[in-house]
N, C-alpha and C. Protein backbone atom coordinates (compact mmCIF):
# COMPACT_ATOMS: atom_id res chain seq x y z
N UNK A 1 35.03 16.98 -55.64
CA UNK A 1 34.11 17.77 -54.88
C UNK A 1 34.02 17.18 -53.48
N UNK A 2 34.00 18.27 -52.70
CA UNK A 2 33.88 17.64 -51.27
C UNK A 2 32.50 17.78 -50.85
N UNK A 3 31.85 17.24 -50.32
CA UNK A 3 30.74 17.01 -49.63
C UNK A 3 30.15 17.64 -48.22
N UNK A 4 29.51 18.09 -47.49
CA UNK A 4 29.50 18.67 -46.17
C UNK A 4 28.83 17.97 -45.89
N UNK A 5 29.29 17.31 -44.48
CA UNK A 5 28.07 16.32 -43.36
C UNK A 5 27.99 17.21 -42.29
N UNK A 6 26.67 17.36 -42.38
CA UNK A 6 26.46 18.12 -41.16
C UNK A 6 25.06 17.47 -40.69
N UNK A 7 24.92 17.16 -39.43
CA UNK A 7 23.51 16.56 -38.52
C UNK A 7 21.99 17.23 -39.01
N UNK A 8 21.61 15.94 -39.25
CA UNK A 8 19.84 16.16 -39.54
C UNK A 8 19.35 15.78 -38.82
N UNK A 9 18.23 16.62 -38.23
CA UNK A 9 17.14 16.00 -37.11
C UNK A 9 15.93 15.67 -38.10
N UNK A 10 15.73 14.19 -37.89
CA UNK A 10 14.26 14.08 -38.62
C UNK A 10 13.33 14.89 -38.02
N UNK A 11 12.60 15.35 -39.43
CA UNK A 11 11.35 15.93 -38.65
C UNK A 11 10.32 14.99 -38.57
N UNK A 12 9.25 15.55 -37.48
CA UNK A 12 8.27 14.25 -37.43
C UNK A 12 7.51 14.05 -38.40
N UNK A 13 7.13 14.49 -39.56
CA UNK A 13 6.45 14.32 -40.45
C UNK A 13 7.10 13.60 -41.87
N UNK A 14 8.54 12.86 -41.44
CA UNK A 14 8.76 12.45 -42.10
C UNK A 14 8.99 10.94 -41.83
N UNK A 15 8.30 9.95 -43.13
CA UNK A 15 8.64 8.45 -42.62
C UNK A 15 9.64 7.79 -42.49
N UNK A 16 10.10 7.18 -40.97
CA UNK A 16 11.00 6.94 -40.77
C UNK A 16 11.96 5.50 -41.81
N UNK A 17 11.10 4.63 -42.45
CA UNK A 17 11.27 3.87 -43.38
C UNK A 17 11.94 4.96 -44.53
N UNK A 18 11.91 5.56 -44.97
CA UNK A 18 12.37 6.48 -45.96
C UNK A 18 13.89 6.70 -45.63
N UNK A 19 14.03 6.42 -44.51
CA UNK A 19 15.62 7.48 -43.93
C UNK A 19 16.94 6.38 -44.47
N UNK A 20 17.74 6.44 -45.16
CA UNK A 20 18.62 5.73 -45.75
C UNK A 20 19.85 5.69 -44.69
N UNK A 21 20.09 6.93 -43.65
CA UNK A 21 21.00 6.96 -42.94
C UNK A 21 21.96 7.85 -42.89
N UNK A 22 21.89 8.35 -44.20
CA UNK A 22 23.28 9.16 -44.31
C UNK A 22 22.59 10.80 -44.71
N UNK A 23 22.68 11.47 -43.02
CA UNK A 23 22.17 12.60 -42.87
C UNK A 23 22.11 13.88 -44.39
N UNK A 24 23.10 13.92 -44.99
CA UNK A 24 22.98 15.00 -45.97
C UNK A 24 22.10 14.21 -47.22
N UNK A 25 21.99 12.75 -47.19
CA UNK A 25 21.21 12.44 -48.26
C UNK A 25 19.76 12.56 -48.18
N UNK A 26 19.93 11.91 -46.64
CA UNK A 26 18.36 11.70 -45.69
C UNK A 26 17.85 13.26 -45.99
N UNK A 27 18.18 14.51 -45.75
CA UNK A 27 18.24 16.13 -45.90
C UNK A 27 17.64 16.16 -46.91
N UNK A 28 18.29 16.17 -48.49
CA UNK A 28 18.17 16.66 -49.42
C UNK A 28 16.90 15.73 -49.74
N UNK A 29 16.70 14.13 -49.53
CA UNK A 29 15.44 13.60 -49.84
C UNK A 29 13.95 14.26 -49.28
N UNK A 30 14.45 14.96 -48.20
CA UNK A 30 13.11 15.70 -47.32
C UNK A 30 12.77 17.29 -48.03
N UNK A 31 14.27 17.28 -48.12
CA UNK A 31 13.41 18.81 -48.90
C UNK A 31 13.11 18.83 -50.45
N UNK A 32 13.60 17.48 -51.23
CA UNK A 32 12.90 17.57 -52.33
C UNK A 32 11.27 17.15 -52.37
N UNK A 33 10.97 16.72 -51.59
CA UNK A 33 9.75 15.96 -51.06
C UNK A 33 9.13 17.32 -50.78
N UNK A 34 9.23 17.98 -49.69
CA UNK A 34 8.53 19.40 -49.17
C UNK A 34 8.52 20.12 -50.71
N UNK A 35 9.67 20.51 -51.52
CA UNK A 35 9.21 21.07 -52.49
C UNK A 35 8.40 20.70 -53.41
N UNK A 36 8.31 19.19 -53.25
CA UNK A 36 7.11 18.33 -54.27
C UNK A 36 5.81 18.82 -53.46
N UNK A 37 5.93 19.17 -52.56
CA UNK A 37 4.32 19.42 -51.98
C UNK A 37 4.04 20.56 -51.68
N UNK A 38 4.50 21.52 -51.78
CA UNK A 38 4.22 22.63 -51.96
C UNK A 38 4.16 23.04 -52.80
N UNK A 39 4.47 22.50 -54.35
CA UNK A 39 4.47 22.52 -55.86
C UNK A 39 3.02 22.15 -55.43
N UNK A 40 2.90 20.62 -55.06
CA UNK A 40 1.51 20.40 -55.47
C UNK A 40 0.42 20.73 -54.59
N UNK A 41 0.42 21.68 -53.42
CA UNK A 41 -0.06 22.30 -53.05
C UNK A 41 -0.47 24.00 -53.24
N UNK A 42 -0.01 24.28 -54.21
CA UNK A 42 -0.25 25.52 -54.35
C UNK A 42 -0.95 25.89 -56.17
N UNK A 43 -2.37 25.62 -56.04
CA UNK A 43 -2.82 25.80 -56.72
C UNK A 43 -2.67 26.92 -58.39
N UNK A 44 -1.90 27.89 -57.87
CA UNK A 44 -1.54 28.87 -59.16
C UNK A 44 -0.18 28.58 -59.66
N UNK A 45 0.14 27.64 -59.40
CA UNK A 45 0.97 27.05 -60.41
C UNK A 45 0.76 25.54 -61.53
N UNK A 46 0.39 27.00 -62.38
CA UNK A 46 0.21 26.09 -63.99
C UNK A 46 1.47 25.91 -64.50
N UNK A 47 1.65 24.59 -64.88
CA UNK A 47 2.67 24.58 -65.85
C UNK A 47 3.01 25.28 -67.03
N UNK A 48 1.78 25.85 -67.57
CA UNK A 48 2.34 27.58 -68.46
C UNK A 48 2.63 28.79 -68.43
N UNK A 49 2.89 28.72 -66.50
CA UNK A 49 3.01 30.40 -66.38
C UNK A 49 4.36 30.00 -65.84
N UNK A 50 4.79 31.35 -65.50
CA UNK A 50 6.14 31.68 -65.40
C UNK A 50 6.62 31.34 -64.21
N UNK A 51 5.73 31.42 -63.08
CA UNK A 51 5.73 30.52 -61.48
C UNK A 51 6.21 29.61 -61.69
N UNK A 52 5.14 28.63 -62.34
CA UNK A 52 5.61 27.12 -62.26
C UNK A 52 7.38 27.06 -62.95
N UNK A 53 7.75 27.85 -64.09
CA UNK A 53 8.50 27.88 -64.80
C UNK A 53 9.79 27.42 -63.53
N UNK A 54 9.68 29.01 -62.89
CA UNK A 54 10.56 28.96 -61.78
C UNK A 54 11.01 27.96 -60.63
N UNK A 55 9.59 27.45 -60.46
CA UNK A 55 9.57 26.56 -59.70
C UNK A 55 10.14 25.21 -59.98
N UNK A 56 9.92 24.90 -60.96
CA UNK A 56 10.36 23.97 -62.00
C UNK A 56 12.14 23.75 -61.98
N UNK A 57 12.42 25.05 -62.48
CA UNK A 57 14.14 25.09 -62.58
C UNK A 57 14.93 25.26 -61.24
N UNK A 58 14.12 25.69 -60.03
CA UNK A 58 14.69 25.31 -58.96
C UNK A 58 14.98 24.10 -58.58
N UNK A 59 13.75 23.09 -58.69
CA UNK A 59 13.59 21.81 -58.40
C UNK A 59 14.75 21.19 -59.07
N UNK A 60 14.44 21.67 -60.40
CA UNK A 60 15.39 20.80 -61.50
C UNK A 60 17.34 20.95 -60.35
N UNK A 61 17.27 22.22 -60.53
CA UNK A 61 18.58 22.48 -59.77
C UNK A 61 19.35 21.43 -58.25
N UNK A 62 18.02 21.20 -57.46
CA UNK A 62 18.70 20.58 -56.13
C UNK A 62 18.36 19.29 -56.92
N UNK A 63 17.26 18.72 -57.18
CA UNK A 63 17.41 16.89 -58.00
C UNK A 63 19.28 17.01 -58.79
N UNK A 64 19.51 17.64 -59.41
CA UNK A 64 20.95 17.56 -59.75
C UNK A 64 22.24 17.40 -58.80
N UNK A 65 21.62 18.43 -58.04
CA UNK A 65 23.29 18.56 -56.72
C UNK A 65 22.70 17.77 -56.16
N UNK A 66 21.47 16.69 -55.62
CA UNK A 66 21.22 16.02 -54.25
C UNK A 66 22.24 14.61 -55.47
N UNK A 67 21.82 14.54 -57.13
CA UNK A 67 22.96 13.41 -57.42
C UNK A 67 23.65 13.50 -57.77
N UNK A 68 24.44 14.60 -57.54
CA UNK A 68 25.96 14.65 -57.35
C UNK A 68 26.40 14.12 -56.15
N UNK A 69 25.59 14.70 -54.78
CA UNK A 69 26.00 14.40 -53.83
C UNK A 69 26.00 12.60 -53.48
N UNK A 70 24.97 12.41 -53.77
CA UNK A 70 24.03 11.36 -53.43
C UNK A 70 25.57 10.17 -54.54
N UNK A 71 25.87 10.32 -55.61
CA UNK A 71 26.66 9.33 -56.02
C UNK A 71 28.09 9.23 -55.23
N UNK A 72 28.48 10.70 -55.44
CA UNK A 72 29.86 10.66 -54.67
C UNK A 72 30.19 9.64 -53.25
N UNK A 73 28.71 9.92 -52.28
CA UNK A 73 28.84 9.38 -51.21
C UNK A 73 28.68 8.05 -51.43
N UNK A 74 27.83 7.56 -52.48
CA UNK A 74 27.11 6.30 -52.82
C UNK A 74 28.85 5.75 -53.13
N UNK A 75 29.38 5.97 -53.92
CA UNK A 75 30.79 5.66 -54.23
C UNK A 75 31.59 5.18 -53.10
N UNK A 76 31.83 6.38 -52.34
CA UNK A 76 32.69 6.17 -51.16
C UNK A 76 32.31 4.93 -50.40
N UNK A 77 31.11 4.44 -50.72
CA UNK A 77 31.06 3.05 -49.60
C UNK A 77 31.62 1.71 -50.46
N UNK A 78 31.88 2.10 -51.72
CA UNK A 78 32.37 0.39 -52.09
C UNK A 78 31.44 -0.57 -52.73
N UNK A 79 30.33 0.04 -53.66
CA UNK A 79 29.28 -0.58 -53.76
C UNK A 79 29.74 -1.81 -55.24
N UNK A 80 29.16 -2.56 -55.65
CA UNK A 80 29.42 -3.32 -56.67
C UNK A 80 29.21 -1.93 -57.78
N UNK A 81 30.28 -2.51 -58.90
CA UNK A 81 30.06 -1.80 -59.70
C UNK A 81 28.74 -1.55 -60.78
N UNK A 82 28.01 -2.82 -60.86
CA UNK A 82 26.91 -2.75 -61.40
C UNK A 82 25.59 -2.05 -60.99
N UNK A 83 25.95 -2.22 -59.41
CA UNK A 83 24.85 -1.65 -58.74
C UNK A 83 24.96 0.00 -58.86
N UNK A 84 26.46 0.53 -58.73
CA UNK A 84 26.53 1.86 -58.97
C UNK A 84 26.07 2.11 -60.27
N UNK A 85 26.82 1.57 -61.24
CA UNK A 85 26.00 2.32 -62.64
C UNK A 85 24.66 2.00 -63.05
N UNK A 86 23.92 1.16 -62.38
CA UNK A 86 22.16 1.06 -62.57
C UNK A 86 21.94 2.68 -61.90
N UNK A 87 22.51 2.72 -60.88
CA UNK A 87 21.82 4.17 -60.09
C UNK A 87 22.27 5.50 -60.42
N UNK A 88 23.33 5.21 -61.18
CA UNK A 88 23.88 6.26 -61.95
C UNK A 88 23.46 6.64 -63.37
N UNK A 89 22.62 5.19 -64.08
CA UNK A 89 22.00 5.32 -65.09
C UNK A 89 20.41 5.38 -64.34
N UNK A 90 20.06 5.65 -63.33
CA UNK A 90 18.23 6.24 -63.00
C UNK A 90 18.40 7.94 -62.87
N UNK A 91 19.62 8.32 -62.22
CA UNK A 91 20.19 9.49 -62.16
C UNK A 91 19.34 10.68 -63.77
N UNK A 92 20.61 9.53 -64.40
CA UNK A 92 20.78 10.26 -65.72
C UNK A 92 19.55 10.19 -66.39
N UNK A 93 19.01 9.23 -66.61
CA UNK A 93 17.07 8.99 -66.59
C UNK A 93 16.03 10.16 -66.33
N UNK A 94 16.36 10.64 -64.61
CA UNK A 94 15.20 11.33 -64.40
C UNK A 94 15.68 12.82 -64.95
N UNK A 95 17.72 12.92 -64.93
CA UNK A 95 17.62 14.38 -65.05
C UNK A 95 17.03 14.30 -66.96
N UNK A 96 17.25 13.68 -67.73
CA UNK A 96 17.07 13.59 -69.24
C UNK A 96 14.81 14.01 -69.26
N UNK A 97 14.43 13.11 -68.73
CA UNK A 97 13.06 13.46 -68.38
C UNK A 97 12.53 14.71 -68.08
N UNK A 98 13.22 15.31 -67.13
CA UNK A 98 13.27 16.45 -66.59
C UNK A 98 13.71 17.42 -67.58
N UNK A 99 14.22 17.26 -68.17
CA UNK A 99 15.49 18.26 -69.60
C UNK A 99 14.10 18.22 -70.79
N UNK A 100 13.81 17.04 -70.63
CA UNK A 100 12.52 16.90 -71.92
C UNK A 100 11.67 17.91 -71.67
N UNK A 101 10.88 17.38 -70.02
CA UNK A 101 9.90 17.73 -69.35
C UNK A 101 10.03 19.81 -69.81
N UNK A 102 11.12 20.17 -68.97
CA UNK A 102 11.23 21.73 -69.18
C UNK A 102 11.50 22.43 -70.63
N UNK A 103 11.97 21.85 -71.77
CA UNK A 103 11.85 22.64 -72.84
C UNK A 103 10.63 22.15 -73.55
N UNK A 104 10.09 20.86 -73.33
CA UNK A 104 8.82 21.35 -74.08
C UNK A 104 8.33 22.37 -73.52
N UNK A 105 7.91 22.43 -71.59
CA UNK A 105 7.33 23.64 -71.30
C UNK A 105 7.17 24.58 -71.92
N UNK A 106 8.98 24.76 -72.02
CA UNK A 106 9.49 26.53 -72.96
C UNK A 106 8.85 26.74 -74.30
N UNK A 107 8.86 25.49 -75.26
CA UNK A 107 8.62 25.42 -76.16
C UNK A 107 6.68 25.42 -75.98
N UNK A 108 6.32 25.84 -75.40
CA UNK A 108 4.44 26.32 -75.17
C UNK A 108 3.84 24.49 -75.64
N UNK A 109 4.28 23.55 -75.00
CA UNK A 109 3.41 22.10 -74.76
C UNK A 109 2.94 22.30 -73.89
N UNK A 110 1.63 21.72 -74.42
CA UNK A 110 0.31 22.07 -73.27
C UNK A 110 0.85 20.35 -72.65
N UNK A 111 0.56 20.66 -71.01
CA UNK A 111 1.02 19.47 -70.39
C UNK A 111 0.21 19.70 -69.04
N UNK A 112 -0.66 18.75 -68.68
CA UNK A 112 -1.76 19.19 -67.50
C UNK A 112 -0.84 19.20 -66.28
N UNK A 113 -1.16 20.02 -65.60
CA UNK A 113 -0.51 19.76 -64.11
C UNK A 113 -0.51 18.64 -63.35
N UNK A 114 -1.71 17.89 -63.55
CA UNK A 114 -1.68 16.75 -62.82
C UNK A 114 -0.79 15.76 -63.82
N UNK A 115 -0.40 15.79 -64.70
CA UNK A 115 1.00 14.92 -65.14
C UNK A 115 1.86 15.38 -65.45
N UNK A 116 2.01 16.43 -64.84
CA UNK A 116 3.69 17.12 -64.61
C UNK A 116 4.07 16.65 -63.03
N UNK A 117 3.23 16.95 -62.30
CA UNK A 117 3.58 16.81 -60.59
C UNK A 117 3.35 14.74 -60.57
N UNK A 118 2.48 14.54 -61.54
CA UNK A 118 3.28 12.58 -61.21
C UNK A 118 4.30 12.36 -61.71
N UNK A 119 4.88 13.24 -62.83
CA UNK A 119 6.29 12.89 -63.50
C UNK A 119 7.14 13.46 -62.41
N UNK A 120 6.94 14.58 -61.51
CA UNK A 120 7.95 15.02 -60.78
C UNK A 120 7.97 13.67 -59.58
N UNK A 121 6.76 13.04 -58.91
CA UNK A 121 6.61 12.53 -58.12
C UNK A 121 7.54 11.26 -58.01
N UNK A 122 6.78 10.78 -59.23
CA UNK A 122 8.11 9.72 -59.57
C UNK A 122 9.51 9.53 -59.78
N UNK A 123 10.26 11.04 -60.33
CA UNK A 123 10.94 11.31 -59.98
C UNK A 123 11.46 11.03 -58.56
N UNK A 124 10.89 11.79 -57.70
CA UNK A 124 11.81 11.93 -56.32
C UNK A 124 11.47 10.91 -55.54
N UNK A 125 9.62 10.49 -55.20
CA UNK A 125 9.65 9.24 -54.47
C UNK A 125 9.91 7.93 -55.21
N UNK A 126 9.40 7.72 -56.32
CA UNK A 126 9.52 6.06 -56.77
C UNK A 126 11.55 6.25 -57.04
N UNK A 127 12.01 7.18 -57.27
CA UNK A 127 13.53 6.75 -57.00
C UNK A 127 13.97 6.79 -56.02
N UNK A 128 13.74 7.15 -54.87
CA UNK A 128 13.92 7.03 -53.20
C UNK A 128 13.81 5.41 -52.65
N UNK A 129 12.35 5.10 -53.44
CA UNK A 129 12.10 3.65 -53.03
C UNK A 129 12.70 3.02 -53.43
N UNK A 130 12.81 2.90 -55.20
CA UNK A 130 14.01 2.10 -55.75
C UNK A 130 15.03 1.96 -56.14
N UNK A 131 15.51 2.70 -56.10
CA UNK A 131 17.01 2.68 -55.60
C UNK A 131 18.32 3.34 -54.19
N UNK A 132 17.28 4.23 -53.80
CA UNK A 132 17.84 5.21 -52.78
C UNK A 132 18.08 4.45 -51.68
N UNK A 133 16.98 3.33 -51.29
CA UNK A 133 16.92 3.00 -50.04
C UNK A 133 18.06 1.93 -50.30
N UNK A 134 18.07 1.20 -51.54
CA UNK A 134 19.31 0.10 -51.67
C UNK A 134 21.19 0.65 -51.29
N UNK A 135 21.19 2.24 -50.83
CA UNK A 135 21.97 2.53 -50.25
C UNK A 135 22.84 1.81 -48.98
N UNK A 136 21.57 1.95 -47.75
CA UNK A 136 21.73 1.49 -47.03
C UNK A 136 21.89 0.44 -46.55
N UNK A 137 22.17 -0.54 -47.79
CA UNK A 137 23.22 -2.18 -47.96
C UNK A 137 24.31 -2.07 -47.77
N UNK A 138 24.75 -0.96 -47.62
CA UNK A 138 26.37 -0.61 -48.32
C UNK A 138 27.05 0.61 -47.48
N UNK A 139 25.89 1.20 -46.44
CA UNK A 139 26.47 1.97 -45.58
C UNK A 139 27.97 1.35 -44.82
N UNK A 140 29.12 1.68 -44.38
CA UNK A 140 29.87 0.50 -43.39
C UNK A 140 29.20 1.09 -41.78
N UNK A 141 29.60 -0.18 -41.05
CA UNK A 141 29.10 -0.39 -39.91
C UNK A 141 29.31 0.53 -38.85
C-alpha cells in the first residue's frame, strides 16, 4: 500500500506537543480527536440508538486506516523490532476493544455513554501519548 503525503497546517487549536512530525499521521491524529469531540459533544448520541451506532463505525473505520497508515510509515523509518511489535500489538489491542466495544452495542448491552466516550478516549489520546509520540525517535533527520 502506498501512502499519500500531502502538507498539514496545524490548526491552532491543536497542541503543539502532540505533533509527532509526520504530516499525514499528525492529520489523521487531529481528526480522530475532532471526531472524539464532537461524539462527545453532541448530546443525542446514546450509545443505543442508531446515531451513535453510525458514529461509532465511522470512527471504528479511520482508527483502522490511520494504523495501517501510521505502521507502514512507522516501518519505513527502521525502528527496533521490539519497539515495532509493542505498537503493533496496542494497534491490535484498541482495534479488538473496539470489535468488543461495537457488538456488544449490536447485541442491546446497556453501556453508559460516559464509558463508551473514555474507552474511545483512551483509545485515541492515551495511545497518541504512549506510543505515538515514541515515533518521533525514529523520524530520520
Amino acid at each position: 500500500m502506498v501512502v499519500e503525503v500531502k502538507p498539514f497546517s496545524v490548526p491552532s487549536d491543536l497542541d503543539s506537543s502532540l505533533l509527532i512530525g509526520v504530516p499525514l499521521i499528525d492529520e489523521e491524529h487531529y481528526e480522530l480527536i475532532s471526531q472524539l469531540d464532537s461524539l462527545d459533544n453532541n448530546c443525542d448520541a446514546e450509545p443505543q440508538t442508531e446515531f451513535f451506532s453510525e458514529i461509532l463505525s465511522q470512527l471504528g473505520q479511520k482508527i483502522s486506516a490511520h494504523f495501517d497508515h501510521e505502521e507502514e510509515i512507522f516501518k519505513s523509518f527502521g525502528p527496533p523490532p521490539e519497539v515495532m511489535r509493542s505498537h503493533i500489538l496496542a494497534h491490535n489491542e484498541i482495534l479488538n476493544q473496539y470489535t468488543e466495544l461495537n457488538l456488544g452495542l449490536m447485541a442491546g448491552k446497556v453501556i453508559s455513554r460516559s464509558d463508551v466516550l473514555r474507552m474511545i478516549k483512551r483509545w485515541v489520546v492515551d495511545h497518541v501519548l504512549t506510543f505515538d509520540l515514541e515515533i518521533r525517535n525514529y523520524i530520520p533527520k
